[in-house]
N, C-alpha and C. Protein backbone atom coordinates (compact mmCIF):
# COMPACT_ATOMS: atom_id res chain seq x y z
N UNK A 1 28.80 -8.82 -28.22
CA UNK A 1 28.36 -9.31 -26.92
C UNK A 1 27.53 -10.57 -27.18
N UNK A 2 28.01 -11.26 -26.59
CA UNK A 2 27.01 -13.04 -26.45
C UNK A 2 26.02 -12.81 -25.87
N UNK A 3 25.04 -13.95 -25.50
CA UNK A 3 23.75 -13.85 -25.30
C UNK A 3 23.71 -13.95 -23.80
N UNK A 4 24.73 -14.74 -23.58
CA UNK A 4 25.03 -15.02 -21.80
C UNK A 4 25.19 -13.73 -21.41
N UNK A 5 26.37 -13.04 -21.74
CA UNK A 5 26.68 -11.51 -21.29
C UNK A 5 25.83 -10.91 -21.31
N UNK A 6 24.69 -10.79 -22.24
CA UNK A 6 23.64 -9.64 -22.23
C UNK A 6 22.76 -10.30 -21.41
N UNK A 7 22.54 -11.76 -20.99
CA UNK A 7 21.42 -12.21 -19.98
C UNK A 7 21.90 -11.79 -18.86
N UNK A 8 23.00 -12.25 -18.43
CA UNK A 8 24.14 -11.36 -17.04
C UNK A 8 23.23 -10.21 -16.78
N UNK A 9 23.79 -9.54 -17.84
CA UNK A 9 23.70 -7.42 -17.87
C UNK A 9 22.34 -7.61 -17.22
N UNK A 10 21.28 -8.32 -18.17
CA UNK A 10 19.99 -7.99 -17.97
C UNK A 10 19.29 -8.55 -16.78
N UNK A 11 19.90 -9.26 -16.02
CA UNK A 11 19.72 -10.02 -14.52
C UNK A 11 20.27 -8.85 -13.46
N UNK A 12 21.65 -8.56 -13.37
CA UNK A 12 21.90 -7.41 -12.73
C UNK A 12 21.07 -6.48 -12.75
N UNK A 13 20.80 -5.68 -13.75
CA UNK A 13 19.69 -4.49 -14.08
C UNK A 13 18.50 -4.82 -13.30
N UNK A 14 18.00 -6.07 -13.53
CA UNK A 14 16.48 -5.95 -13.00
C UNK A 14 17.01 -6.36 -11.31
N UNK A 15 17.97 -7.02 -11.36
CA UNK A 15 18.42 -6.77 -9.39
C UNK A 15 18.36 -6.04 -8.64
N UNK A 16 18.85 -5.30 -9.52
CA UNK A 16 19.18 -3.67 -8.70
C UNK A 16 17.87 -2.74 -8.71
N UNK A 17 17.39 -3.07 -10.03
CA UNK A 17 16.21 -2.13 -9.81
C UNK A 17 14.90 -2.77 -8.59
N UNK A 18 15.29 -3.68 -8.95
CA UNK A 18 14.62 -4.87 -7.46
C UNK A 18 14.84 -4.23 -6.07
N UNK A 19 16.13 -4.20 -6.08
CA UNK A 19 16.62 -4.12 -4.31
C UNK A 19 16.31 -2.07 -4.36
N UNK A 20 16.11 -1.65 -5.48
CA UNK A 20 15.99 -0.13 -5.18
C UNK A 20 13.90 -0.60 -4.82
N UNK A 21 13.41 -1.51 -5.55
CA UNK A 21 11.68 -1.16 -5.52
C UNK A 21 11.63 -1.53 -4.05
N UNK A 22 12.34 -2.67 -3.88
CA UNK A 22 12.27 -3.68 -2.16
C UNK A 22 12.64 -2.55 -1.14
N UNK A 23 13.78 -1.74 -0.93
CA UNK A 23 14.54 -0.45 -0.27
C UNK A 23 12.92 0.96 0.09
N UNK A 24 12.37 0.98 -1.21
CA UNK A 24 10.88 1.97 -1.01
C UNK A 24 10.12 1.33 -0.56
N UNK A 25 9.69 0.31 -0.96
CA UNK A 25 8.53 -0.89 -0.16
C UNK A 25 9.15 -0.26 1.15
N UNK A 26 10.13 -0.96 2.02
CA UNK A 26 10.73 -1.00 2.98
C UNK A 26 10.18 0.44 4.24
N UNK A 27 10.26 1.67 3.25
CA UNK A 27 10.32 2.98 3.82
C UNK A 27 9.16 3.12 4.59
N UNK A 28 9.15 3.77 5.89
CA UNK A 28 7.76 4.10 6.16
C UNK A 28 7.27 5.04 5.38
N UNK A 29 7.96 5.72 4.76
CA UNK A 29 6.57 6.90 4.00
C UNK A 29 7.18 6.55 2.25
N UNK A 30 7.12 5.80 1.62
CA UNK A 30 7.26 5.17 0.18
C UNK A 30 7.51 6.32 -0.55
N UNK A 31 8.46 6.47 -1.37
CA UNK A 31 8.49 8.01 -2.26
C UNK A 31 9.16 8.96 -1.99
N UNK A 32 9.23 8.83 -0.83
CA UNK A 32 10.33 9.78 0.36
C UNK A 32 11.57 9.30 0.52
N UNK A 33 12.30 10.61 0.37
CA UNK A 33 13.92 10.65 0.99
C UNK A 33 14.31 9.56 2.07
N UNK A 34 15.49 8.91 2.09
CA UNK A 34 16.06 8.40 3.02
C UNK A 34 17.41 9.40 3.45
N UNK A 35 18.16 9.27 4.69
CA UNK A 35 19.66 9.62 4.33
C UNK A 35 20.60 8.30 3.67
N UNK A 36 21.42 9.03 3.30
CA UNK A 36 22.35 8.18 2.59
C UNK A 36 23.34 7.57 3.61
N UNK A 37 23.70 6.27 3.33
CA UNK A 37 24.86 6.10 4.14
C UNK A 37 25.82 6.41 4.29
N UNK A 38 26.60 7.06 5.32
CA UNK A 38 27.97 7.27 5.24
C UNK A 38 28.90 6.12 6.00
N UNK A 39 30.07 5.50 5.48
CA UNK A 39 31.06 4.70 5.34
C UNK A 39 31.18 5.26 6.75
N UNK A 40 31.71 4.44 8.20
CA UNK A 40 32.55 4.86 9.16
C UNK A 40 31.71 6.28 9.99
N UNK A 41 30.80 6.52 9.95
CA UNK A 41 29.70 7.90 10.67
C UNK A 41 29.36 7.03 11.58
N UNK A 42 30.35 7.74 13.09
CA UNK A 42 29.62 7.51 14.44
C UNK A 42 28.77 7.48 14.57
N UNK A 43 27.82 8.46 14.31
CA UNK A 43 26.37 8.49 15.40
C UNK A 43 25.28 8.46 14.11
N UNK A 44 24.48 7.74 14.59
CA UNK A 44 23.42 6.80 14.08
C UNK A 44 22.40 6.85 14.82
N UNK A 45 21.27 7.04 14.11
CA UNK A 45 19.96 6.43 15.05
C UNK A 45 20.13 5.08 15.97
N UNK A 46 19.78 5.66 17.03
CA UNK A 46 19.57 4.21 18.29
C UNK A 46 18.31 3.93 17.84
N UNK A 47 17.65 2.23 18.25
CA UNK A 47 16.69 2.11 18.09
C UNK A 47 16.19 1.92 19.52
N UNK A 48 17.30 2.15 21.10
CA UNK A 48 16.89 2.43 21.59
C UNK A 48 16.61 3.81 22.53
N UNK A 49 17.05 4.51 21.69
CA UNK A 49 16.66 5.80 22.20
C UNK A 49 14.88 6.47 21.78
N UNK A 50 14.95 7.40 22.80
CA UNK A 50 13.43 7.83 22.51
C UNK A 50 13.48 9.13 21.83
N UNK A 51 13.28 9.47 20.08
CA UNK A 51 13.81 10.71 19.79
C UNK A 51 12.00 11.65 19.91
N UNK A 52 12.30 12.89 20.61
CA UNK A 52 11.13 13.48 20.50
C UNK A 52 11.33 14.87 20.11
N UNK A 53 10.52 14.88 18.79
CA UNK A 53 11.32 15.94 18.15
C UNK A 53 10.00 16.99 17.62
N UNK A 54 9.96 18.00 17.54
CA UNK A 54 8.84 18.68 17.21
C UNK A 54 9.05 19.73 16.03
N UNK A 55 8.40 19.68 14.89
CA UNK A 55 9.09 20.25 13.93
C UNK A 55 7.61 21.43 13.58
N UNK A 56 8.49 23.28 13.67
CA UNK A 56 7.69 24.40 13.70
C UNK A 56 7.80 24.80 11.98
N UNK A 57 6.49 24.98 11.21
CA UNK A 57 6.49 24.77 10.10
C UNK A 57 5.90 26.09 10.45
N UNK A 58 6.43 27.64 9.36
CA UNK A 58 5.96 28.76 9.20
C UNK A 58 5.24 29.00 7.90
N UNK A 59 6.41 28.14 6.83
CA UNK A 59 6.82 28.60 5.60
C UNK A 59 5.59 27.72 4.57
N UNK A 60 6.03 28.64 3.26
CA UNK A 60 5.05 27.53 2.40
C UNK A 60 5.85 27.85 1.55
N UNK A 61 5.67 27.02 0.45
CA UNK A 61 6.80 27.04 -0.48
C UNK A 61 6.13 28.37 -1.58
N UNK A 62 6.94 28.94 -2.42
CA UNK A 62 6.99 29.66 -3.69
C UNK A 62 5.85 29.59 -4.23
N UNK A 63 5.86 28.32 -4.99
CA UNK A 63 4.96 27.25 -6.08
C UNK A 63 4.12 26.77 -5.16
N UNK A 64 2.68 26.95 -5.66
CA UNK A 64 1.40 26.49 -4.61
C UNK A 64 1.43 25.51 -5.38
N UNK A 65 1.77 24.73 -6.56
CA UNK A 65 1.77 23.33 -6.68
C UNK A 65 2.62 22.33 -6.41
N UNK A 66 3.41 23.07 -5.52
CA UNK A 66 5.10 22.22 -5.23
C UNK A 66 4.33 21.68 -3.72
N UNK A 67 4.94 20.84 -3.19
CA UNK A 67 4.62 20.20 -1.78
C UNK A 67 5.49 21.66 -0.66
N UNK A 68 5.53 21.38 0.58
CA UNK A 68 6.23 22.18 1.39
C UNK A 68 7.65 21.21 1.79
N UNK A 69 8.78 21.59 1.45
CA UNK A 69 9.68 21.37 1.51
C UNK A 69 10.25 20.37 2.93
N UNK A 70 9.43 21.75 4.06
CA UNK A 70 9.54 20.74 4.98
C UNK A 70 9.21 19.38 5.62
N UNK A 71 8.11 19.39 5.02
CA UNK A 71 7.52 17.95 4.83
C UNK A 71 8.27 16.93 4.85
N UNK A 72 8.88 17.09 3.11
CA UNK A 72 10.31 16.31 2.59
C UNK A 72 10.85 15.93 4.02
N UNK A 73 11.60 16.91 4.35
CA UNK A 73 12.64 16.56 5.22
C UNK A 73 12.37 16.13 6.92
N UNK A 74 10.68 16.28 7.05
CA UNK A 74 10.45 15.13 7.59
C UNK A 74 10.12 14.21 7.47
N UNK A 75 9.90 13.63 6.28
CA UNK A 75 9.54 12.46 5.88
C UNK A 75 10.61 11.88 5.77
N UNK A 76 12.26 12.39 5.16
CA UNK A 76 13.52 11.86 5.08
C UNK A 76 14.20 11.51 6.71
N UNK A 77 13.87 12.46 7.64
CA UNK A 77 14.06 12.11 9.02
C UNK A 77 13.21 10.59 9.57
N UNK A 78 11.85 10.54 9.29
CA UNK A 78 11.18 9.66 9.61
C UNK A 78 11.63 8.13 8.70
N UNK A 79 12.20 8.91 7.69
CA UNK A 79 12.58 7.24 6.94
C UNK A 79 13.67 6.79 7.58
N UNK A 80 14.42 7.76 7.71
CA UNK A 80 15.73 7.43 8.28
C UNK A 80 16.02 6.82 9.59
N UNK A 81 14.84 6.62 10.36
CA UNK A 81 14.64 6.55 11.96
C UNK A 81 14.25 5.17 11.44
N UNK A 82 13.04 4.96 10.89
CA UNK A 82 13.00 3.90 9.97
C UNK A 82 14.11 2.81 9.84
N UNK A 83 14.73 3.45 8.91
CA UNK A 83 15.75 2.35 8.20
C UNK A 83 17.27 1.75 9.40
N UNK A 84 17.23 2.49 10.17
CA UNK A 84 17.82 1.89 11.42
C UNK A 84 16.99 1.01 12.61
N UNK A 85 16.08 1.08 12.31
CA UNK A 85 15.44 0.16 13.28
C UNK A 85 14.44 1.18 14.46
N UNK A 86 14.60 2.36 14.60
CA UNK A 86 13.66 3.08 15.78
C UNK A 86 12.63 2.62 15.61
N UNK A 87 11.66 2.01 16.85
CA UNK A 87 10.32 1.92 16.79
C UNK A 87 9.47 2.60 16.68
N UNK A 88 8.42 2.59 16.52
CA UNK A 88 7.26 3.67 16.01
C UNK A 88 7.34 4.21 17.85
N UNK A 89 7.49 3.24 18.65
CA UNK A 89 6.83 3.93 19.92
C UNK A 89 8.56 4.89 20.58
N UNK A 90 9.15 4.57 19.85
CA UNK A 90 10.66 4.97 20.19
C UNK A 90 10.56 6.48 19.16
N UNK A 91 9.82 6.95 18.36
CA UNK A 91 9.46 8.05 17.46
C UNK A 91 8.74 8.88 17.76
N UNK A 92 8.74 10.31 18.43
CA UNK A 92 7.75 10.92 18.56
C UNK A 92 8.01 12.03 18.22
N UNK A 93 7.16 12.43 16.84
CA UNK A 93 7.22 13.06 16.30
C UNK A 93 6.13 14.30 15.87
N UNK A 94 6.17 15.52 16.38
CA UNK A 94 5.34 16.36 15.99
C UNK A 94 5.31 17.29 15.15
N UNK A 95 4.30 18.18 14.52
CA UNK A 95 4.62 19.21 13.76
C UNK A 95 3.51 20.38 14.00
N UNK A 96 3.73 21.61 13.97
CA UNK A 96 2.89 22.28 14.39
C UNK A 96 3.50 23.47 13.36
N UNK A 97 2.08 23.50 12.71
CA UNK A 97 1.91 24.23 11.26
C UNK A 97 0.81 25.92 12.24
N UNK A 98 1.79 27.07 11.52
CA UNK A 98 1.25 27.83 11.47
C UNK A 98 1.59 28.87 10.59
N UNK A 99 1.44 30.71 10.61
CA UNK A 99 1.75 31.62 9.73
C UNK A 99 1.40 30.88 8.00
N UNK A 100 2.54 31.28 7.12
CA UNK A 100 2.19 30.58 5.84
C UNK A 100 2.24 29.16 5.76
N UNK A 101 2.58 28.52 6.27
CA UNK A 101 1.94 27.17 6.52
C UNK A 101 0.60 26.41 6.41
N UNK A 102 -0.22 27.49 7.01
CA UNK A 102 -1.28 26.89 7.88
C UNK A 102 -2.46 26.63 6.68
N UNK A 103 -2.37 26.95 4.86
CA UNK A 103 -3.02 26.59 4.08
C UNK A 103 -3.15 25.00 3.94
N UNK A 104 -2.20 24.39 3.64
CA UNK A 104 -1.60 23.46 3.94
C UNK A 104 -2.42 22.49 4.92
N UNK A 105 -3.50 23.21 5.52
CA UNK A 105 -4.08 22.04 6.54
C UNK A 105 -5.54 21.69 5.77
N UNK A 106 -5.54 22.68 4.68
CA UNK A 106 -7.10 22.87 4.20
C UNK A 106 -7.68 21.25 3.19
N UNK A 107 -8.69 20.80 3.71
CA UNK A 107 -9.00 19.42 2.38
C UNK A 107 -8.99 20.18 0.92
N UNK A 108 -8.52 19.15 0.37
CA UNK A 108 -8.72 19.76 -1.38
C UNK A 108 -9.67 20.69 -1.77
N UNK A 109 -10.83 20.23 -1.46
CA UNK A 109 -11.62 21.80 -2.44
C UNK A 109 -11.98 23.02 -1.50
N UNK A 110 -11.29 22.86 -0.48
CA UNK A 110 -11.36 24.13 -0.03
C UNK A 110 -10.15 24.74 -0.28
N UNK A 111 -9.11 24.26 0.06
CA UNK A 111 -8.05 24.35 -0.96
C UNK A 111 -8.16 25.41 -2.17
N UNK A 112 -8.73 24.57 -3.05
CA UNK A 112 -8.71 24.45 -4.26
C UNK A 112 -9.67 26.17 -4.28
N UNK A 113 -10.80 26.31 -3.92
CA UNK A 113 -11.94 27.48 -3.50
C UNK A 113 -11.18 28.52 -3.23
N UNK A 114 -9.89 28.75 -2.40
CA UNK A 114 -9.10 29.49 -2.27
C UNK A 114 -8.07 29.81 -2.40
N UNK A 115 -7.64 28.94 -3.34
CA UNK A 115 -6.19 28.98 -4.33
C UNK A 115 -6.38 29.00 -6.34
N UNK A 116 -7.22 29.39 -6.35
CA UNK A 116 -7.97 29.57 -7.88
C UNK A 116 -7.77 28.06 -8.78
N UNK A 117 -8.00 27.18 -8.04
CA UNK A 117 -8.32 25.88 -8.63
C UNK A 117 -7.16 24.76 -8.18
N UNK A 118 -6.24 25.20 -7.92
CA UNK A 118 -4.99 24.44 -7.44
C UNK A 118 -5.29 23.36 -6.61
N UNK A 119 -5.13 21.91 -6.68
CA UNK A 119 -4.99 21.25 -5.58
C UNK A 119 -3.93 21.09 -4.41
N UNK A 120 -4.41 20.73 -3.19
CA UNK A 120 -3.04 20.96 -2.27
C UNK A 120 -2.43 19.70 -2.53
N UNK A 121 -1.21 20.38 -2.60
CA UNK A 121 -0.44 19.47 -2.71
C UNK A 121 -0.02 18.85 -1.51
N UNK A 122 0.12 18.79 -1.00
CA UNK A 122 0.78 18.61 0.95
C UNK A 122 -0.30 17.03 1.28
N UNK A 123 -1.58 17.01 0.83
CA UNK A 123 -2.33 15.99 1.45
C UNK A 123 -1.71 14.53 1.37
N UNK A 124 -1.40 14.20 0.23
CA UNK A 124 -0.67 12.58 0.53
C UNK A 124 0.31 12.32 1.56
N UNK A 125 1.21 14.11 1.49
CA UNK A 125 2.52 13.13 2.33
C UNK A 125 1.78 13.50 4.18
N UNK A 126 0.80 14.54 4.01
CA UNK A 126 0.39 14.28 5.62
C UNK A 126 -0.12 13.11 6.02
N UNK A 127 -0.59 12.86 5.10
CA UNK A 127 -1.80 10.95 5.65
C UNK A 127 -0.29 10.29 5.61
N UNK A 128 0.60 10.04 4.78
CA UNK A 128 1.64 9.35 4.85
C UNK A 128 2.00 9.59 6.22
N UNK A 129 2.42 10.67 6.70
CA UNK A 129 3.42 11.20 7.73
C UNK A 129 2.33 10.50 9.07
N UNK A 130 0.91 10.99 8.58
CA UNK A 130 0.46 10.77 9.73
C UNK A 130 -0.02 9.30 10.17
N UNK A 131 0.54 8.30 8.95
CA UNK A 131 0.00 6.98 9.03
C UNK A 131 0.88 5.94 9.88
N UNK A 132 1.88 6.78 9.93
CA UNK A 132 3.53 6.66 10.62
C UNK A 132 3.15 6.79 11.94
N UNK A 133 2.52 7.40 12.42
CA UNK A 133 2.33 8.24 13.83
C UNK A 133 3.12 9.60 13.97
N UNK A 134 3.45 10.60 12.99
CA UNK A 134 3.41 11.89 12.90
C UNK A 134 2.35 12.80 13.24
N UNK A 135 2.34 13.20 14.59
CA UNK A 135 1.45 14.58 15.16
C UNK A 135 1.24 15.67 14.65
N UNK A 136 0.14 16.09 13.82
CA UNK A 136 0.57 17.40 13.32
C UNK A 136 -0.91 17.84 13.92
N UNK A 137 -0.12 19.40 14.12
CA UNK A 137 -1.12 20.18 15.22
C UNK A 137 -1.30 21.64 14.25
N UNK A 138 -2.10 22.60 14.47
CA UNK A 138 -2.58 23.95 13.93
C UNK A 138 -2.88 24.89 14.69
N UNK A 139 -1.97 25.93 14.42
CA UNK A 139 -2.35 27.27 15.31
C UNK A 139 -3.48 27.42 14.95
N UNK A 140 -4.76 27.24 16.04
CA UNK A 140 -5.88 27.99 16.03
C UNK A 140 -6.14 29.50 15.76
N UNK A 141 -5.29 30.44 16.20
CA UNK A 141 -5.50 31.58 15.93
C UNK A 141 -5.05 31.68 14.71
N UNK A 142 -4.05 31.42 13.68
CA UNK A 142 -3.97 31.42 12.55
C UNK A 142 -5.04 30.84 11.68
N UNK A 143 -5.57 29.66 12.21
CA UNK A 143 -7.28 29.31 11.69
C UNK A 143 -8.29 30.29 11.85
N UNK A 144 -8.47 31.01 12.61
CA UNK A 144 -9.15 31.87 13.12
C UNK A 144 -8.67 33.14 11.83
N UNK A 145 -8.01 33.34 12.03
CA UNK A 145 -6.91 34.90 11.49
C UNK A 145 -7.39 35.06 9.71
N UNK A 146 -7.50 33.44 9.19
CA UNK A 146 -7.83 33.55 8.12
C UNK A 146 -9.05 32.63 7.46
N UNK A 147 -9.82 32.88 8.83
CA UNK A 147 -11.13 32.76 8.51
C UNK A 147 -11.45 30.89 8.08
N UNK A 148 -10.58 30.22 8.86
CA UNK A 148 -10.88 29.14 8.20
C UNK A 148 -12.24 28.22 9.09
N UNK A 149 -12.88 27.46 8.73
CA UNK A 149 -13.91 26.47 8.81
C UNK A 149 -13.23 25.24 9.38
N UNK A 150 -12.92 24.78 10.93
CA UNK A 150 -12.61 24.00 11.10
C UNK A 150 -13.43 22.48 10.55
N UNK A 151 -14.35 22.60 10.09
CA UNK A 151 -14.46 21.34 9.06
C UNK A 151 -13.75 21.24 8.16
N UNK A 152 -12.87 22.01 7.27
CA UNK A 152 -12.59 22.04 6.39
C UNK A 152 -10.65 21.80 6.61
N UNK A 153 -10.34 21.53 7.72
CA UNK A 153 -9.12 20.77 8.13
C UNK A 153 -9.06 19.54 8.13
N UNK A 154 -8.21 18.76 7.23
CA UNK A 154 -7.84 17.54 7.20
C UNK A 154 -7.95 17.02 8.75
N UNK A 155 -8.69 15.67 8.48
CA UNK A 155 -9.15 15.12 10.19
C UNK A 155 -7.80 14.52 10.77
N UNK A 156 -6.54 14.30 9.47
CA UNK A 156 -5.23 14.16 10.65
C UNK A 156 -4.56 14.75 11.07
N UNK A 157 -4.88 16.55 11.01
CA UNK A 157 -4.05 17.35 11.98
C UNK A 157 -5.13 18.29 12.78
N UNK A 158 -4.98 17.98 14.41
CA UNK A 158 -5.75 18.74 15.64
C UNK A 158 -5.34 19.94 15.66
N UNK A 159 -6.72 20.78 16.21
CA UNK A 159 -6.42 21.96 15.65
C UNK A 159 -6.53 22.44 17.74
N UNK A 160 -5.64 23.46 17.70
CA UNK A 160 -4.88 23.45 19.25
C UNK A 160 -4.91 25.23 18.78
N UNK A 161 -5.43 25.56 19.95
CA UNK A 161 -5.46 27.12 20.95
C UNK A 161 -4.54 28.01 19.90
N UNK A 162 -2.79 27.38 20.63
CA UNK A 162 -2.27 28.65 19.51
C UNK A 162 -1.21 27.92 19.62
N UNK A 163 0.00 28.04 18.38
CA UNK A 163 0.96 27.76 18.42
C UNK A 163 2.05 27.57 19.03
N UNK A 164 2.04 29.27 19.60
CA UNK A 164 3.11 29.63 20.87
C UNK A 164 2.49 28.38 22.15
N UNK A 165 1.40 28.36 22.52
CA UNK A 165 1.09 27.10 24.03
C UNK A 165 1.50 25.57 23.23
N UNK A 166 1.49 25.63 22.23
CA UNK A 166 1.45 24.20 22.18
C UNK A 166 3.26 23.54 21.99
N UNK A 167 4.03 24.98 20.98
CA UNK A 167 5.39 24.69 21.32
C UNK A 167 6.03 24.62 22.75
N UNK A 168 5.60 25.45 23.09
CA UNK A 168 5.80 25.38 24.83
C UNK A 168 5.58 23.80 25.46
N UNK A 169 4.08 23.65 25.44
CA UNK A 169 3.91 22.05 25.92
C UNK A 169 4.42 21.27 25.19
N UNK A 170 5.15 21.01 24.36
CA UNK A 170 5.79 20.22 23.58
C UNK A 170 7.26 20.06 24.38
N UNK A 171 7.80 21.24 24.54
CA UNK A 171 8.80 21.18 25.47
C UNK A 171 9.24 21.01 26.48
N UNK A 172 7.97 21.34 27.32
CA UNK A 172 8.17 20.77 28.50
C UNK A 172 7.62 19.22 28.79
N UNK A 173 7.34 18.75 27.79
CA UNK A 173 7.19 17.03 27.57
C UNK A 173 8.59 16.65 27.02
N UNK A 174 9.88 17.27 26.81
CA UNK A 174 11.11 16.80 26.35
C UNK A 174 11.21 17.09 25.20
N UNK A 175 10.54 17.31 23.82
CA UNK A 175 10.75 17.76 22.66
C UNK A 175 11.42 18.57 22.32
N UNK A 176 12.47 18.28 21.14
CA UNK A 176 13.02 19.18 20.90
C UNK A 176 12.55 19.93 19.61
N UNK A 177 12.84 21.39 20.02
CA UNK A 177 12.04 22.08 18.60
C UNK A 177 13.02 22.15 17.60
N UNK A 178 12.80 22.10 16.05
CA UNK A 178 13.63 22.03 15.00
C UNK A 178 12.95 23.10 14.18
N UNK A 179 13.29 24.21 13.25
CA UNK A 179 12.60 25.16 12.88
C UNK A 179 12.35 26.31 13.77
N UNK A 180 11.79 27.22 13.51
CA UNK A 180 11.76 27.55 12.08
C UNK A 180 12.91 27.76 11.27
């Protein structure tokens, strides 16, 4: 191989790895899933439609050091709304964490105080999610149920009565529920 060919190779390489760093820059939540494109797929995010979508989080994952799965896949929804053009004000997006979930709302060392040292994992991609304009809300009675210290809830998710009233008002504002 000549020196041209391997300068080629080595111009391509750093291109691509370019247009993949430029593509995450790009994302609203950096690090997070996009969908993939499909060749010829009718239906696509409008950027002028208004999607209002409310996502019921029960679950927690296995691994208390793994993130919650669902997260992911709203963060891959939110990129994806993203990468077609939906506006932030064309996005409304909620989440309302309760049952095994609802650890998940706790700041790190309380967290940590009641998971035998573990940090939560969940905190970056909520500030992410919620830096987006992602709503995330908390069954109060599940706060209640397990004794939690509403100081001790991350200040970007409101902590609301009970789950069941707030899916309800979610719906009758047009939201659609996704989950459990």
């Amino acid at each position: 191989m000549n020196i041209r060919h391997a300068a080629t190779i080595a111009a391509v390489a750093l291109l691509g790895s370019s247009a993949v760093a430029q593509a995450q820059m790009d994302l609203l939540v950096p690090g997070q899933p996009v969908a993939r494109d499909v060749p010829g797929a009718k239906t696509l995010p409008d950027p002028n439609t208004e999607y209002k979508v409310v996502f019921d989080i029960i679950t927690a994952p296995e691994n208390i050091d793994e993130v919650n799965p669902r997260l992911t896949r709203i963060a891959n929804y939110v990129n994806t709304l993203g990468k077609y053009g939906v506006p932030e004000e064309n996005r409304k997006i909620a989440v309302v964490l309760h049952r095994a979930a609802t650890p998940m709302i706790l700041e790190n060392e309380e967290f940590k105080a009641r998971n035998n040292g573990h940090d939560n994992p969940n905190i970056e991609l909520i500030r992410s999610l919620a830096a987006v304009g992602v709503d995330f809300r908390v069954c109060g009675q599940a706060v209640l149920g397990r004794k939690i210290d509403p100081a001790d809830i991350l200040p970007e998710i409101q902590l609301d009565l009970w789950a069941f009233t707030t899916l309800i008002d979610l719906r009758t504002q047009g939201y659609l529920q996704v989950g459990p």
